[in-house]
Protein backbone atom coordinates (compact mmCIF):
# COMPACT_ATOMS: atom_id res chain seq x y z
CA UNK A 1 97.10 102.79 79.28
CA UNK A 2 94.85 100.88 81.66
CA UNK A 3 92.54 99.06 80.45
CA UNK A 4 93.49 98.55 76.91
CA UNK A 5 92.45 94.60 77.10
CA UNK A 6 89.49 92.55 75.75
CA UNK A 7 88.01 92.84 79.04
CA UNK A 8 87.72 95.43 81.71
CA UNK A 9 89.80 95.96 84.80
CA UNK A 10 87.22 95.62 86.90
CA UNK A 11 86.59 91.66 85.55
CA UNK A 12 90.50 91.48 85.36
CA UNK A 13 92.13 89.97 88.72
CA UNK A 14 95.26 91.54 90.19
CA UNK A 15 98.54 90.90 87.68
CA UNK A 16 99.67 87.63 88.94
CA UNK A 17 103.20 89.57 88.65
CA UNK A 18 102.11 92.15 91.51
CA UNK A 19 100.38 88.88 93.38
CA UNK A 20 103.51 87.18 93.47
CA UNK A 21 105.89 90.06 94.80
CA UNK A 22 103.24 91.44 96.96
CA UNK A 23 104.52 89.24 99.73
CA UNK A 24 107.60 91.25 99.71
CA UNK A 25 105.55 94.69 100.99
CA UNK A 26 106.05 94.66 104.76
CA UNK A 27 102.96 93.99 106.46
CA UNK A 28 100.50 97.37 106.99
CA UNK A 29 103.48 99.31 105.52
CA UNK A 30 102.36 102.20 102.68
CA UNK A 31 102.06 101.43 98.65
CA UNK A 32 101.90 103.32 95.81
CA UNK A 33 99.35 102.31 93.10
CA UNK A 34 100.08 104.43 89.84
CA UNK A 35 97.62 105.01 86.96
CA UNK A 36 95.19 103.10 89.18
CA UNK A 37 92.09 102.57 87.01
CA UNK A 38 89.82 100.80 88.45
CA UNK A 39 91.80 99.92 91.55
CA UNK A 40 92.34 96.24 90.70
CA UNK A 41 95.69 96.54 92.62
CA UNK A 42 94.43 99.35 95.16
CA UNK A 43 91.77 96.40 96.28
CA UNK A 44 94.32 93.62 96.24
CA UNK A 45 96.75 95.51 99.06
CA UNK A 46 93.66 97.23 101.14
CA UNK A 47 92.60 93.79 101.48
CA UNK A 48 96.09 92.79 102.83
CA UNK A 49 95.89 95.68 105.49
CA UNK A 50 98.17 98.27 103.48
CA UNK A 51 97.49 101.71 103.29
CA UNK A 52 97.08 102.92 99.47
CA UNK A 53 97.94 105.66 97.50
CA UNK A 54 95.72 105.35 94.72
CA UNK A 55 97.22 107.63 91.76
CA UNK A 56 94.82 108.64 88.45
CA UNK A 57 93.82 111.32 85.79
CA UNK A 58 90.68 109.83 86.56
CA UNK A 59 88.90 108.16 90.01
CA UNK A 60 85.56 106.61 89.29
CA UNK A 61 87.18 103.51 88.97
CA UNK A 62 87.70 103.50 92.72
CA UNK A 63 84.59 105.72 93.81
CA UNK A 64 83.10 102.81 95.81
CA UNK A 65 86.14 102.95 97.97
CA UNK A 66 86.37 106.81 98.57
CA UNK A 67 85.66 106.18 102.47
CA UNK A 68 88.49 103.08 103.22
CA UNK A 69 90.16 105.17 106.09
CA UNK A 70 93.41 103.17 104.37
CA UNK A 71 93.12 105.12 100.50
CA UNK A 72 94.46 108.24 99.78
CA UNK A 73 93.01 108.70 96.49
CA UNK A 74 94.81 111.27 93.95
CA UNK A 75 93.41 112.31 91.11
CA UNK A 76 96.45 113.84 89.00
CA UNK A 77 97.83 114.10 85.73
CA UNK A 78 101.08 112.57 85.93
CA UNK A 79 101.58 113.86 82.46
CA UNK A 80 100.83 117.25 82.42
CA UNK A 81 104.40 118.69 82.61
CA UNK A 82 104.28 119.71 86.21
CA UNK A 83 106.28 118.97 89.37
CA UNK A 84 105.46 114.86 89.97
CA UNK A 85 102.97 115.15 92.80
CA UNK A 86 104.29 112.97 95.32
CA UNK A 87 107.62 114.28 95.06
CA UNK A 88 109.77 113.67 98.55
CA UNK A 89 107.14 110.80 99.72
CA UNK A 90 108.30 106.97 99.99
CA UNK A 91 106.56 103.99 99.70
CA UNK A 92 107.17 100.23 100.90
CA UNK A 93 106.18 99.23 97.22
CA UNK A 94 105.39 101.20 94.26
CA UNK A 95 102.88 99.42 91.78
CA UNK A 96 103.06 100.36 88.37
CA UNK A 97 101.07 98.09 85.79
CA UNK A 98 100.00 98.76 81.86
CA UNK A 99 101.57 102.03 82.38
CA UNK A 100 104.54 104.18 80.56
CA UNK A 101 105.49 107.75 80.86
CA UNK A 102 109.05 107.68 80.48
CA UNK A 103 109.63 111.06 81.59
CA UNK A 104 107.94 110.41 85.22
CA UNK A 105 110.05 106.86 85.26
CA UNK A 106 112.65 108.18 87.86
CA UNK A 107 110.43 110.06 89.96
CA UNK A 108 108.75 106.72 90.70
CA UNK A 109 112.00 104.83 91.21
CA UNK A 110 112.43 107.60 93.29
CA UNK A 111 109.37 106.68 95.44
CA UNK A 112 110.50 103.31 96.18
CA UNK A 113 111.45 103.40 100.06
CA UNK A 114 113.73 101.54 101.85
CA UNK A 115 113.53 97.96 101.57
CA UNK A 116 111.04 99.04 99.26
CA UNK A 117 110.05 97.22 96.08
CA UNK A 118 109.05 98.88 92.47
CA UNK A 119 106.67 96.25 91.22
CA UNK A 120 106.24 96.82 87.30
CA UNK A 121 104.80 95.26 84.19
CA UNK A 122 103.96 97.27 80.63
CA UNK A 123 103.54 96.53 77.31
CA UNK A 124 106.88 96.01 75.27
CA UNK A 125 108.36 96.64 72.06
CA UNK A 126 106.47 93.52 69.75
CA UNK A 127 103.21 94.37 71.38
CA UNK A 128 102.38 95.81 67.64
CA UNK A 129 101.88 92.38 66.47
CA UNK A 130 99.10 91.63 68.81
CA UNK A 131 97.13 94.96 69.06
CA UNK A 132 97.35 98.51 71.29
CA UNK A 133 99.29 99.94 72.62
CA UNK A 134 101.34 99.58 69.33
CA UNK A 135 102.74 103.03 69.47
CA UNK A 136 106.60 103.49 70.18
CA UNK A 137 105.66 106.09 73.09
CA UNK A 138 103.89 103.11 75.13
CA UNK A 139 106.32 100.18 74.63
CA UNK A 140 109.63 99.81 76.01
CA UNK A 141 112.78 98.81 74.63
CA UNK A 142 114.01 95.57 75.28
CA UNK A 143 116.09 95.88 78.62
CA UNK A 144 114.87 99.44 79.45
CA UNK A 145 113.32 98.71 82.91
CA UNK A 146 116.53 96.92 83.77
CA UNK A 147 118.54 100.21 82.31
CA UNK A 148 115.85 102.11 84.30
CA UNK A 149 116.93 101.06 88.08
CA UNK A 150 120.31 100.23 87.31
CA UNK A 151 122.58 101.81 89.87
CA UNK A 152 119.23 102.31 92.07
CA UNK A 153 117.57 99.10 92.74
CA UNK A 154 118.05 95.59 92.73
CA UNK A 155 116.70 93.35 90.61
CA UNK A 156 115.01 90.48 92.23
CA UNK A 157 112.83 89.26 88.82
CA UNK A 158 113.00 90.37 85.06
CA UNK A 159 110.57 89.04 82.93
CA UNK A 160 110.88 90.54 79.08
CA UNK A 161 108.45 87.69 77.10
CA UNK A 162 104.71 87.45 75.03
CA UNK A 163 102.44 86.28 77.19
CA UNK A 164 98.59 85.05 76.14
CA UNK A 165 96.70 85.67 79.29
CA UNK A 166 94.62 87.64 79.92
CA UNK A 167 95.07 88.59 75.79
CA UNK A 168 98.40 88.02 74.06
CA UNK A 169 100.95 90.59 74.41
CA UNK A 170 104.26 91.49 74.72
CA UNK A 171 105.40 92.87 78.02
CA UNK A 172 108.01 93.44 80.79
CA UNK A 173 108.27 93.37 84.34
CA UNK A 174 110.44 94.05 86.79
CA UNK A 175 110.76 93.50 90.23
CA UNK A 176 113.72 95.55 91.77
CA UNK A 177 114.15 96.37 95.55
CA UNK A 178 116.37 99.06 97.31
CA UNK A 179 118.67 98.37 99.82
CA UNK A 180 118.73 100.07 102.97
CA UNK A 181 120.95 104.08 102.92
């Protein structure tokens, strides 16, 4: 679903959702950037010293930065049916952004490390009005990232609104953090 605005991700500037929590990541500690694209979140925590798992069907986005010593990048179908490929790993953050595969929603709750932070914003249900993604598949239901890491995480920030930057839309974000075992 990246990439479905007027303009392209690389002319788009980090979320100002994932700006504002990325404070939260512990300094140098490991993130997980999910259907990447073109890495406008991958560049926004290299450039705060993190090192970045960089997760896509497809990599060119990021090709010029295939040699940061600090990017691991993947290039994976997270919707192919098979085991989720980072399965067991933990991050300090986990970055998900104009992204939804409900079935794969757990496993990257799952990811989210100790003191760790899921930082999260798709399209919602509404989103018809104002363009793609209007299918059901790609929009959530009002509440369901809070239903999501119920139980799991905690929810620092919950945002379910239309916004008109950087194209009108409806969307919802979370930001949720887990608590230590």
């Amino acid at each position: 679903m990246a990439g479905t605005g007027g303009s392209t991700e690389a002319e788009q500037p980090p979320s100002p959702w994932v700006v504002r929590f990325a404070p939260v990541v512990g300094t140098g500690l490991p993130v997980l950037d999910v259907a990447c694209g073109r890495g406008r979140h991958t560049r926004l925590f290299l450039r705060r010293g993190h090192r970045v798992v960089a997760v896509d069907r497809d990599l060119a986005g990021i090709g010029d930065l295939r040699d940061d010593p600090r990017l691991e990048a993947l290039e994976v179908d997270l919707e192919d049916g098979r085991p989720f490929a980072l399965a067991g790993r933990r991050f300090a953050a986990v970055i998900v952004v104009n992204y939804l595969y409900r079935p794969g929603l757990n496993d990257l709750i799952s990811a989210v490390g100790p003191r760790g932070v899921l930082i999260y914003e798709t399209f919602a249900a509404g989103n018809e009005r104002y363009g793609r993604p209007s299918r059901p598949e790609f929009l959530l239901a009002p509440g369901e990232l809070l239903e999501a890491v119920r139980g799991q995480l905690r929810v620092v920030a919950f945002e379910d609104l239309v916004v008109d930057a950087p194209r009108p839309a409806a969307v919802q974000r979370i930001a949720a953090v887990r608590a230590l075992p």
